[in-house]
Protein backbone atom coordinates (compact mmCIF):
# COMPACT_ATOMS: atom_id res chain seq x y z
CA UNK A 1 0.00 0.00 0.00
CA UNK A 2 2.97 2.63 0.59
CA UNK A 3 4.70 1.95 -2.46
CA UNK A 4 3.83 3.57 -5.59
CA UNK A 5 2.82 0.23 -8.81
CA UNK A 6 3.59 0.91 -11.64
CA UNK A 7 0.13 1.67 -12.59
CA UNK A 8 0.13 5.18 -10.35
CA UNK A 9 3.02 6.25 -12.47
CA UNK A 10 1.11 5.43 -15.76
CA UNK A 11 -2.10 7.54 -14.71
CA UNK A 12 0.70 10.03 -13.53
CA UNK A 13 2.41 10.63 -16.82
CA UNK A 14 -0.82 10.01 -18.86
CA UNK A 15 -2.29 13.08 -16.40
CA UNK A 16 0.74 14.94 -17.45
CA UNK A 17 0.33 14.83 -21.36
CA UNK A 18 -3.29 15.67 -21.09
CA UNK A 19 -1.94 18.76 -19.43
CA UNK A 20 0.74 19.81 -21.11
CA UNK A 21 0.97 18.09 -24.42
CA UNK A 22 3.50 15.82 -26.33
CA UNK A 23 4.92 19.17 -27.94
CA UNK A 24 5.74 20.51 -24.77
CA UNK A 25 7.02 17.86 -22.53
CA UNK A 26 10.65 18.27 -24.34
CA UNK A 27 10.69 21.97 -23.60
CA UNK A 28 10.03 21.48 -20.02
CA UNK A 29 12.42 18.67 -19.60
CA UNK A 30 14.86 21.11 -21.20
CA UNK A 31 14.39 23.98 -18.57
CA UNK A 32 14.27 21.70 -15.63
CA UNK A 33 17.95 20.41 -16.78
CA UNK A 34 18.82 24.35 -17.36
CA UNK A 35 17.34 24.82 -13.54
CA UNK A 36 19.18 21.91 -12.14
CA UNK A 37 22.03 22.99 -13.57
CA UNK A 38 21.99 26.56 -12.63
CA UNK A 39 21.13 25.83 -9.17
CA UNK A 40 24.22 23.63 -8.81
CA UNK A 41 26.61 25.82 -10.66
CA UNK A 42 25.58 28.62 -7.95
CA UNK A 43 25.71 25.97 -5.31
CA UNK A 44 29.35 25.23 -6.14
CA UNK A 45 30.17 28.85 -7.06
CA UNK A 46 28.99 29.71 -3.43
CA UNK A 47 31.12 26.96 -1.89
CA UNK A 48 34.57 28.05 -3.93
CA UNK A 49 35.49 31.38 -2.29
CA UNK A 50 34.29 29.73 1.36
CA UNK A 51 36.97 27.35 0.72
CA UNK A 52 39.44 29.59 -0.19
CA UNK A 53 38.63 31.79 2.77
CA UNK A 54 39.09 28.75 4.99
CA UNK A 55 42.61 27.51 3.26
CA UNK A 56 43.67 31.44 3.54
CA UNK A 57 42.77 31.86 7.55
CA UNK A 58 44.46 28.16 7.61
CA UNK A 59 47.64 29.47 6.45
CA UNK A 60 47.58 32.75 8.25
CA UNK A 61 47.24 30.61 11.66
CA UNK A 62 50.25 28.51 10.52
CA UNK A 63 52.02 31.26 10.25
CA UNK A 64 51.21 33.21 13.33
CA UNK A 65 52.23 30.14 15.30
CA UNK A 66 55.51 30.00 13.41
CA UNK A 67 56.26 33.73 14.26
CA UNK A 68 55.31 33.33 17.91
CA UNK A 69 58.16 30.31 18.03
CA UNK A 70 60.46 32.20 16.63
């Protein structure tokens, strides 16, 4: 009963060309791969320069300690 036959997903995707169409469907795959992508481009873009931040403070505290033995 919780899992979904394979009969749910053919009323699903029969639901989903009666609303949007055969001529459509490839268009909206499309911009959901565009979205994806986009979304994990920014996702990585946003991780880079916190990474760098962290290897930069990493190396300034490596050096502090070095100067304070010295």
């Amino acid at each position: 009963m919780g899992s979904i036959s394979i009969w749910h997903w053919i009323i699903v995707l029969v639901v989903v060309i009666l609303l949007f169409g055969t001529k459509k469907l490839p268009g909206l795959g499309q911009d959901l791969g565009k979205a994806i992508r986009g979304f994990k481009k920014s996702m990585s873009d946003e991780e880079a320069p916190r990474l760098e931040a962290d290897a930069k403070s990493e190396q300034a505290e490596k050096q502090a300690a070095k100067d304070r033995a010295e």
